[in-house]
Protein backbone atom coordinates (compact mmCIF):
# COMPACT_ATOMS: atom_id res chain seq x y z
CA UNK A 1 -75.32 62.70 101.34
CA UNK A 2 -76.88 64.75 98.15
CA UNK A 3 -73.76 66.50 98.03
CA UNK A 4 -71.63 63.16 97.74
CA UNK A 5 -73.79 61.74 95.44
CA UNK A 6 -73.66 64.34 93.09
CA UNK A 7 -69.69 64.69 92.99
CA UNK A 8 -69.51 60.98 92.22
CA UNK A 9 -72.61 61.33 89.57
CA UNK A 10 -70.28 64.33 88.16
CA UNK A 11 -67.25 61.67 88.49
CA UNK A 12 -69.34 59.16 86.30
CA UNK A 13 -70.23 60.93 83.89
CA UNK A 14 -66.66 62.78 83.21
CA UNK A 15 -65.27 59.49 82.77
CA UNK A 16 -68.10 58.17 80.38
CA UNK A 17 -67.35 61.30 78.24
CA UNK A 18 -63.71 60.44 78.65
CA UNK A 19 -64.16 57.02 77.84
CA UNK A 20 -66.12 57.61 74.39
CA UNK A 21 -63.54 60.05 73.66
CA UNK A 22 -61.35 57.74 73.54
CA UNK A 23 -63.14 54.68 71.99
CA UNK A 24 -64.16 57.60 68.96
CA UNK A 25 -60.62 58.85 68.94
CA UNK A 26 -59.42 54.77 68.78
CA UNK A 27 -61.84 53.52 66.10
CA UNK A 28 -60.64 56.86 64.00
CA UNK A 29 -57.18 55.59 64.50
CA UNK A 30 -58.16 51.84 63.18
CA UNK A 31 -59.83 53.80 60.41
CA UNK A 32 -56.82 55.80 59.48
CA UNK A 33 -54.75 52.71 60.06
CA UNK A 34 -57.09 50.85 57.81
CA UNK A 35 -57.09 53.00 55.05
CA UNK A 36 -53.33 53.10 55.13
CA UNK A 37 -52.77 49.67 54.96
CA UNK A 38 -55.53 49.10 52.22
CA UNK A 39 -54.00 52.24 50.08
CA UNK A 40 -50.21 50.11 50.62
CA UNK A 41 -51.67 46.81 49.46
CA UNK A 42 -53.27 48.94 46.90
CA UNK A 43 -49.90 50.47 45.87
CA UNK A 44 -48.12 47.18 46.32
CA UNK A 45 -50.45 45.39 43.89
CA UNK A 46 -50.42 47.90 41.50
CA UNK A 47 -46.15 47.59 41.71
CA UNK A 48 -46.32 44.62 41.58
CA UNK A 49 -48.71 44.28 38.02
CA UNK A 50 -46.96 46.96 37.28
CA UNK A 51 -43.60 44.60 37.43
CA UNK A 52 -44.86 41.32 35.97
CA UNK A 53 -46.40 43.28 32.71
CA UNK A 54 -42.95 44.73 32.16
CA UNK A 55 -41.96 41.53 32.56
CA UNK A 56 -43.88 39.55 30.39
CA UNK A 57 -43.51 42.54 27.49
CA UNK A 58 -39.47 42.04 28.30
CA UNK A 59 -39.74 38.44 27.54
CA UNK A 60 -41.66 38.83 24.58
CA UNK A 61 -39.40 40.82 23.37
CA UNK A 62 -36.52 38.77 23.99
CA UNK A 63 -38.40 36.06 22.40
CA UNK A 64 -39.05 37.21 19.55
CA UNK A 65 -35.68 38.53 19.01
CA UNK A 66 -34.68 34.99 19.03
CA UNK A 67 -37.15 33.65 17.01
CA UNK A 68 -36.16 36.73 14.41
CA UNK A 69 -32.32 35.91 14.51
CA UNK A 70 -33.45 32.15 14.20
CA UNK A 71 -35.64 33.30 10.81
CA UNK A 72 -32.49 34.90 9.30
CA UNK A 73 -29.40 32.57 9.83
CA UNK A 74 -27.69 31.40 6.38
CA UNK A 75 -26.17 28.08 5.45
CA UNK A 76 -22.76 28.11 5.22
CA UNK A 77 -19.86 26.20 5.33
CA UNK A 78 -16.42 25.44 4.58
CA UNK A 79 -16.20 25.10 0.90
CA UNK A 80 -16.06 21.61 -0.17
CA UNK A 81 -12.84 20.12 -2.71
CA UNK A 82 -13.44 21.12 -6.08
CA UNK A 83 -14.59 18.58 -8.78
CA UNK A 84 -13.48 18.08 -12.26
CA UNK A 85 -16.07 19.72 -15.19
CA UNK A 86 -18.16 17.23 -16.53
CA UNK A 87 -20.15 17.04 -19.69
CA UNK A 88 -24.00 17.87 -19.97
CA UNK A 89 -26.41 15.97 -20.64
CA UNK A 90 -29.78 16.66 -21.68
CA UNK A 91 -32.80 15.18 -21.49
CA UNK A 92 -34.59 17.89 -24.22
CA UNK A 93 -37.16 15.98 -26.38
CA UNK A 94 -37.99 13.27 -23.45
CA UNK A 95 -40.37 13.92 -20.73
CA UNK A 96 -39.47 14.78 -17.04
CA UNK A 97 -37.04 11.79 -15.52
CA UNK A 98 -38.97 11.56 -12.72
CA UNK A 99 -42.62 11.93 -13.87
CA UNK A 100 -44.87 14.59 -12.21
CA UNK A 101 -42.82 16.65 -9.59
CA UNK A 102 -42.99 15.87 -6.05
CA UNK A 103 -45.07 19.29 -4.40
CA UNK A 104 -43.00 21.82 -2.69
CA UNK A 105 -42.92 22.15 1.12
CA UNK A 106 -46.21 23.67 2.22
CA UNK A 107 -45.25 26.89 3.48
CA UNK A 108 -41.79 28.70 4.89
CA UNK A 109 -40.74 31.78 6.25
CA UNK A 110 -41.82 34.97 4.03
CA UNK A 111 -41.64 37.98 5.97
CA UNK A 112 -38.13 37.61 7.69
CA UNK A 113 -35.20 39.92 6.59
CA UNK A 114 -33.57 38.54 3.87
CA UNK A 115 -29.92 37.32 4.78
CA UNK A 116 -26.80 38.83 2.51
CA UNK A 117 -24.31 36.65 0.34
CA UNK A 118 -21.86 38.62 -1.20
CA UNK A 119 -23.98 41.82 -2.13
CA UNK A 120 -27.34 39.31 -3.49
CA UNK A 121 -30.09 39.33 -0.81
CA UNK A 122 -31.77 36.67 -0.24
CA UNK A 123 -36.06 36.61 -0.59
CA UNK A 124 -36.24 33.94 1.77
CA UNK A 125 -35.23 31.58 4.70
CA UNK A 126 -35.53 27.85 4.34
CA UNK A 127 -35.00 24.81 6.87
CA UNK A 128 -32.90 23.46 3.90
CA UNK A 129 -32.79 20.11 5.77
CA UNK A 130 -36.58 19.88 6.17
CA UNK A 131 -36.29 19.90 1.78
CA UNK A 132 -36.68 17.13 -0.69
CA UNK A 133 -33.47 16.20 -2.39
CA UNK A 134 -34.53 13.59 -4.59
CA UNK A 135 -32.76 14.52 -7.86
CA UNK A 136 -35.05 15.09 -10.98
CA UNK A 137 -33.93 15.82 -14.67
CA UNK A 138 -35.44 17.94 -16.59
CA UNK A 139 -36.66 17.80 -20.21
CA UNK A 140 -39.57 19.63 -21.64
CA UNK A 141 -41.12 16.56 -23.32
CA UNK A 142 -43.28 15.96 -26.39
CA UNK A 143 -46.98 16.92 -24.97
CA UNK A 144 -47.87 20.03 -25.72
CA UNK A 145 -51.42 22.07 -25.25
CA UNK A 146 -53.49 23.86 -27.54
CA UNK A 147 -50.97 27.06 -27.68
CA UNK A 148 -47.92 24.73 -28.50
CA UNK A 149 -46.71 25.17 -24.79
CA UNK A 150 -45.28 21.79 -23.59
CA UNK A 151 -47.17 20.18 -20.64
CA UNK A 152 -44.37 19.75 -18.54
CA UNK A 153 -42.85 23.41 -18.53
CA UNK A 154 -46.75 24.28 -17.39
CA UNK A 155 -47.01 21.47 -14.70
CA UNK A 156 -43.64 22.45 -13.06
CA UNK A 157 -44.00 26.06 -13.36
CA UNK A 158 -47.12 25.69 -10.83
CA UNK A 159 -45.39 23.18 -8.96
CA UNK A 160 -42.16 25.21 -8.47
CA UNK A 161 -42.90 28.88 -9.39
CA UNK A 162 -42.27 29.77 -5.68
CA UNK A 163 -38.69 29.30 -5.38
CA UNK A 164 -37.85 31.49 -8.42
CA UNK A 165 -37.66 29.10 -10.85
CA UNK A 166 -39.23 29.50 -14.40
CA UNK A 167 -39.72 26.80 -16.78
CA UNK A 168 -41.74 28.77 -19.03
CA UNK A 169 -42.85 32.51 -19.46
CA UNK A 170 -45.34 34.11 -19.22
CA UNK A 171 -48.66 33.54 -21.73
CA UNK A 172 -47.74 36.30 -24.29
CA UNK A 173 -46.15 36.04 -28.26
CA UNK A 174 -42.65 37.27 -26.43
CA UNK A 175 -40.05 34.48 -26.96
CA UNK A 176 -36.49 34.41 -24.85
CA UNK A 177 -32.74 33.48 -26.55
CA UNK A 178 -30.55 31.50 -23.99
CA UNK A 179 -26.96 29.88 -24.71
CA UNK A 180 -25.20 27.11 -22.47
CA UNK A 181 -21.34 27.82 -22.75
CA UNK A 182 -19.69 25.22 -21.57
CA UNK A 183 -16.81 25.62 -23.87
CA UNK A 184 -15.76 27.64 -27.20
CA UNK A 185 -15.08 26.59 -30.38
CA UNK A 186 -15.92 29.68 -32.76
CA UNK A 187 -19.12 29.41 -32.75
CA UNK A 188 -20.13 31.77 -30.75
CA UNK A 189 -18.73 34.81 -32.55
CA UNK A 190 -20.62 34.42 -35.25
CA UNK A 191 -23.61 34.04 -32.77
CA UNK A 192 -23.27 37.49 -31.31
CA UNK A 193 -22.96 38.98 -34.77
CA UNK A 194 -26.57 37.82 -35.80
CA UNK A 195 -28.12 38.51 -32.46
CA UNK A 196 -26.16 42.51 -33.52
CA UNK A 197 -27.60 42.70 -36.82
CA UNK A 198 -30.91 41.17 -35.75
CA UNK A 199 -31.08 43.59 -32.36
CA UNK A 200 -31.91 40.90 -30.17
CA UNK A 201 -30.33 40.21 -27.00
CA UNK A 202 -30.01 36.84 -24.66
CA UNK A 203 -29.24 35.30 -21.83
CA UNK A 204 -25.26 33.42 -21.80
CA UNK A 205 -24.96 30.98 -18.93
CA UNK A 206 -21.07 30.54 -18.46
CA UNK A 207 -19.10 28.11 -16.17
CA UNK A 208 -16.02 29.43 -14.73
CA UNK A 209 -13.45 27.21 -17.14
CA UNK A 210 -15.22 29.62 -20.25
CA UNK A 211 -14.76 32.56 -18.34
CA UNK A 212 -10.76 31.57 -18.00
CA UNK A 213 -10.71 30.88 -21.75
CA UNK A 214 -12.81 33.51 -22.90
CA UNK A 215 -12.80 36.94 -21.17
CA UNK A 216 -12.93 39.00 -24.36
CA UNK A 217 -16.02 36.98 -25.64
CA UNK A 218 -17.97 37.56 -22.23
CA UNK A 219 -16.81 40.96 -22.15
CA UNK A 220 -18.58 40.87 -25.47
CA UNK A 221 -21.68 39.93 -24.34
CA UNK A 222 -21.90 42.20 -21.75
CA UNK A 223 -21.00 45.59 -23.93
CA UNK A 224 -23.71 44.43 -26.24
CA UNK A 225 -26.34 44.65 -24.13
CA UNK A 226 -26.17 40.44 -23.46
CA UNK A 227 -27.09 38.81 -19.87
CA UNK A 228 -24.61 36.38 -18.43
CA UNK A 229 -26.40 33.22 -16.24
CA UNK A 230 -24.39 31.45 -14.02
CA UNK A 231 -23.93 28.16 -15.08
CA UNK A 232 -22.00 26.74 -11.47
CA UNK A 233 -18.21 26.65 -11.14
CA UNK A 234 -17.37 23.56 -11.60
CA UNK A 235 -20.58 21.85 -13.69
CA UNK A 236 -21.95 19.46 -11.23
CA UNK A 237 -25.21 17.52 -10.42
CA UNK A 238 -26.06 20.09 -7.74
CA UNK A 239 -28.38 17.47 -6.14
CA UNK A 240 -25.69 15.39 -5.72
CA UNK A 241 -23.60 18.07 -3.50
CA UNK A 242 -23.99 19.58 -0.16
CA UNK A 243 -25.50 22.72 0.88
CA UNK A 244 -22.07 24.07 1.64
CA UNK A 245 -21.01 22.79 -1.86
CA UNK A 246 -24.34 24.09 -3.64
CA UNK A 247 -23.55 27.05 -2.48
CA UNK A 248 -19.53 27.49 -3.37
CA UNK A 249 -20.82 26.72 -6.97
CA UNK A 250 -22.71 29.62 -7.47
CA UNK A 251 -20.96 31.86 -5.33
CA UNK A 252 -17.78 31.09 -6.57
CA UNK A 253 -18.30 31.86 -10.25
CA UNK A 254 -20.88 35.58 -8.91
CA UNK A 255 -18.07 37.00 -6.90
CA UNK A 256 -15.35 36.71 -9.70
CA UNK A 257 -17.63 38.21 -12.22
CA UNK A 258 -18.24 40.91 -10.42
CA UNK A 259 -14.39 40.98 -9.00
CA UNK A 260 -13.49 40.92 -13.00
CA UNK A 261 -16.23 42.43 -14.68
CA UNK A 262 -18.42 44.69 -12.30
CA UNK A 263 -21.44 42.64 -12.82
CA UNK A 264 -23.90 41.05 -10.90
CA UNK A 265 -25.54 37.80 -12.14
CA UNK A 266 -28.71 36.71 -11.21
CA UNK A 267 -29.88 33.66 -13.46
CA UNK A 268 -28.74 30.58 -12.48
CA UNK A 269 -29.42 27.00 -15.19
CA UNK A 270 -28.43 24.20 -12.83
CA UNK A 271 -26.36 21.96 -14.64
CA UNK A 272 -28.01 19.37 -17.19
CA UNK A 273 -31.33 20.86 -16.00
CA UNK A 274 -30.63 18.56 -12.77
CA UNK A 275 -32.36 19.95 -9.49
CA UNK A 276 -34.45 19.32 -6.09
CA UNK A 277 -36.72 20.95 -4.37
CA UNK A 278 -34.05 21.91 -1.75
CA UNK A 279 -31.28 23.13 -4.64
CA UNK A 280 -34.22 25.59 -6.19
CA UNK A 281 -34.83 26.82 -2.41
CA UNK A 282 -30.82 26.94 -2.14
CA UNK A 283 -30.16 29.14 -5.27
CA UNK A 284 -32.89 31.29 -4.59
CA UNK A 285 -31.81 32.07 -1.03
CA UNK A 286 -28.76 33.14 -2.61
CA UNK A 287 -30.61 35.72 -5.13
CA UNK A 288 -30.85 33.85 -8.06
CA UNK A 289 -33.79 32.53 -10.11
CA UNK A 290 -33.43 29.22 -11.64
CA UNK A 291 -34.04 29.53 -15.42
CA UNK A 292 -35.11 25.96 -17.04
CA UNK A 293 -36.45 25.59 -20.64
CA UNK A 294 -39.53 25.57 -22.26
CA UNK A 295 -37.35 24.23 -25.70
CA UNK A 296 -34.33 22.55 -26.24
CA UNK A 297 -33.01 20.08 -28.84
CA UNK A 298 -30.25 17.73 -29.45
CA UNK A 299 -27.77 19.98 -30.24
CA UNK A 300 -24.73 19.78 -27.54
CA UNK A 301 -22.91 17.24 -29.77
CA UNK A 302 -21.32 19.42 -32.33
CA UNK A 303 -19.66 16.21 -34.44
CA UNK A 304 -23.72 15.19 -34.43
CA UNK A 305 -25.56 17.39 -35.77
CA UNK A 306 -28.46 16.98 -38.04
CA UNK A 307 -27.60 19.90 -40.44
CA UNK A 308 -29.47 23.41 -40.87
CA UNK A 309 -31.95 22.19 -43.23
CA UNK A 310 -33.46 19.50 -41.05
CA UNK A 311 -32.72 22.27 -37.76
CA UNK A 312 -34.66 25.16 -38.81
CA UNK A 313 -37.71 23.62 -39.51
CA UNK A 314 -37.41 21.79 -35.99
CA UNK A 315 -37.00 24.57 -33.75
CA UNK A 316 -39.60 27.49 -35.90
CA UNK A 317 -42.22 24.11 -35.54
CA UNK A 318 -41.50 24.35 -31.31
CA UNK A 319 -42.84 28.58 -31.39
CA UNK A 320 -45.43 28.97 -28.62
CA UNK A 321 -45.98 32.07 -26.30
CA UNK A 322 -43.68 32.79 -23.46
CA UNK A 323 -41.18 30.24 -24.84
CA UNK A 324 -37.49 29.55 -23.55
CA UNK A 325 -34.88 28.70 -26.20
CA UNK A 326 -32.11 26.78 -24.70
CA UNK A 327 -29.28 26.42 -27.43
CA UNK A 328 -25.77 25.33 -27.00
CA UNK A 329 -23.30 28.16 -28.09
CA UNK A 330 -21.02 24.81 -29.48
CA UNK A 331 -23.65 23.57 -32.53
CA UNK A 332 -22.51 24.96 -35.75
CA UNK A 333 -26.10 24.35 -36.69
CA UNK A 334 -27.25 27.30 -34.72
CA UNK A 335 -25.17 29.69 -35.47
CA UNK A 336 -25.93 28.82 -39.02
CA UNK A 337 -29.72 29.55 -38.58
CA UNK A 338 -30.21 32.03 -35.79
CA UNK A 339 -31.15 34.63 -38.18
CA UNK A 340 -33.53 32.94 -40.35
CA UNK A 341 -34.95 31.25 -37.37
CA UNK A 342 -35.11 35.19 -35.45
CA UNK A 343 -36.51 36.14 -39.30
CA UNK A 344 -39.49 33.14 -39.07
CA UNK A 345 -40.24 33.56 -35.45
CA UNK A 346 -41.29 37.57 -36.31
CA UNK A 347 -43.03 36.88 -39.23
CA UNK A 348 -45.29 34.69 -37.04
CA UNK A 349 -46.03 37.71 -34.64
CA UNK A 350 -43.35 36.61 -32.19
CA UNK A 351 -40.82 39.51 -30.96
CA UNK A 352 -37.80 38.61 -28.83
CA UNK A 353 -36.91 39.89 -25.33
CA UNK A 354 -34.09 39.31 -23.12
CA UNK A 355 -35.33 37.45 -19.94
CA UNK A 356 -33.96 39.21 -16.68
């Protein structure tokens, strides 16, 4: 009887040992299993971050790719039918047509990579669209401050600085020579021999029909040290035209001058001194900066003139600092007193510079 009950006692226990063996060896194997399945969710999460990071840096990327090549597109266009040239007007001793200028758009793109036309780059991208049109003329008016500077050319240089266009320079005794050439008639000849003996040089602004006519006389300029300004193609109210127009009229007349001349403009006098707020943002997407006036008188008309005597007098009485002649290459008057007026203006402490 002891003898049985200690074999099954011995039986007992064996299989307790047997049986915690076993529950130890199974709870190690949930622990392993566990730790494996927590170290693959681990893995997997960190895959799957790992995925939707590159993925969101990928998009990004792509985005603002898009938004870059967006930034950068030109305007172009087939190139509208040409017009015939018409005659300037001027609106010189008046004040501005349309009163105080309307403010430019509050902000556009400035860091984007300019686009290229032709071998100009451009400084800046515009929603051209998004731009005021409204035409304005421009005349420098009567007004001026204690300094001589006309109002006007002050009031639309803030207003319009930032598209490149100057309507007066800057507040020094340094005064700039500029010549409209719409057409010749001799006069301009004896213009470039004063501005030799004198040693000043200045700014030409040529349509194509003068550079037809007159190759030798802008060749001229150029070898003497002279600026040419384009002055459009064809001579129209560039408010008036489309983008894709706007932009055949100064590209037009740039490529053939440097086709036929090797030179690169990059002063631009919209015709009449007509613009908008989208034609300034136009030209100087296209390289150019709009030159205006700070002075100009009636003298486009060359059978009405008012005689040298009466002229001199009238344009030395206009010196102020940073001023912009505009003169019309056509007046006999001012070829007749471009040398005593250079003479005046440096015997008033003015010297002369050619604006680039």
């Amino acid at each position: 009887m002891t003898k049985h009950f200690l074999i099954c006692a011995g039986l007992a226990a064996m299989v307790a040992l047997t049986g915690c063996s076993a529950l130890n060896d199974g709870v190690s194997d949930i622990g392993s299993g566990v730790s494996d399945v927590t170290s693959d969710i681990s893995s997997g999460l960190s895959d799957v971050e790992s995925d939707i990071s590159s993925g969101l840096s990928d998009a990004q990327s792509d985005l603002d790719s898009g938004l870059s090549d967006d930034g950068n597109r030109g305007h172009s266009g087939k190139p509208a039918d040409s017009s015939e040239q018409r005659d300037e007007s001027n609106t010189a001793d008046s004040a501005p047509a349309s009163g105080a200028p309307s403010a430019p758009a509050a902000s556009g793109p400035e860091d984007s990579e300019p686009a290229s036309t032709a071998g100009v780059s451009a400084p800046a991208a515009y929603d051209l669209s998004a731009l005021d049109n409204t035409k304005q003329g421009w005349g420098q008016g009567v007004r001026v401050d204690e300094k001589n500077r006309p109002e006007a050319s002050l009031i639309y240089q803030e207003k319009y600085g930032k598209y490149d266009a100057v309507f007066i320079g800057e507040e020094s005794p340094v005064l700039y020579l500029t010549f409209d050439c719409g057409y010749e008639n001799g006069n301009t000849a004896p213009i470039l021999d004063t501005l030799k003996e004198k040693g000043v040089q200045a700014v030409f602004f040529v349509v194509s029909d003068y550079v037809d006519r007159q190759p030798e006389l802008v060749q001229r300029m150029i070898d003497e040290g002279h600026a040419i300004g384009n002055h459009s193609d064809k001579h129209p109210c560039m408010p008036e035209q489309t983008v894709e127009r706007c932009e055949q009229e100064i590209m037009t007349l740039h490529n053939r001058m440097i086709e036929e001349f090797g030179y690169t403009m990059n002063l631009f006098r919209p015709p009449a001194g007509e613009f908008s707020e989208r034609t300034l943002a136009q030209t100087q997407e296209l390289g150019y900066k709009s030159v205006f006036w700070s002075y100009a008188y009636a003298d486009w008309d060359p059978n009405n003139q008012m005689g040298p005597d009466k002229a001199l007098p009238k344009i030395t009485a206009a010196l102020h600092p940073g001023a912009i002649y505009l003169l019309h290459a056509v007046s006999p008057d001012n070829a007749a007193i471009l040398g005593d007026f250079i003479d005046a203006a440096r015997e008033q402490g003015y010297e002369f510079a050619l604006y680039s």
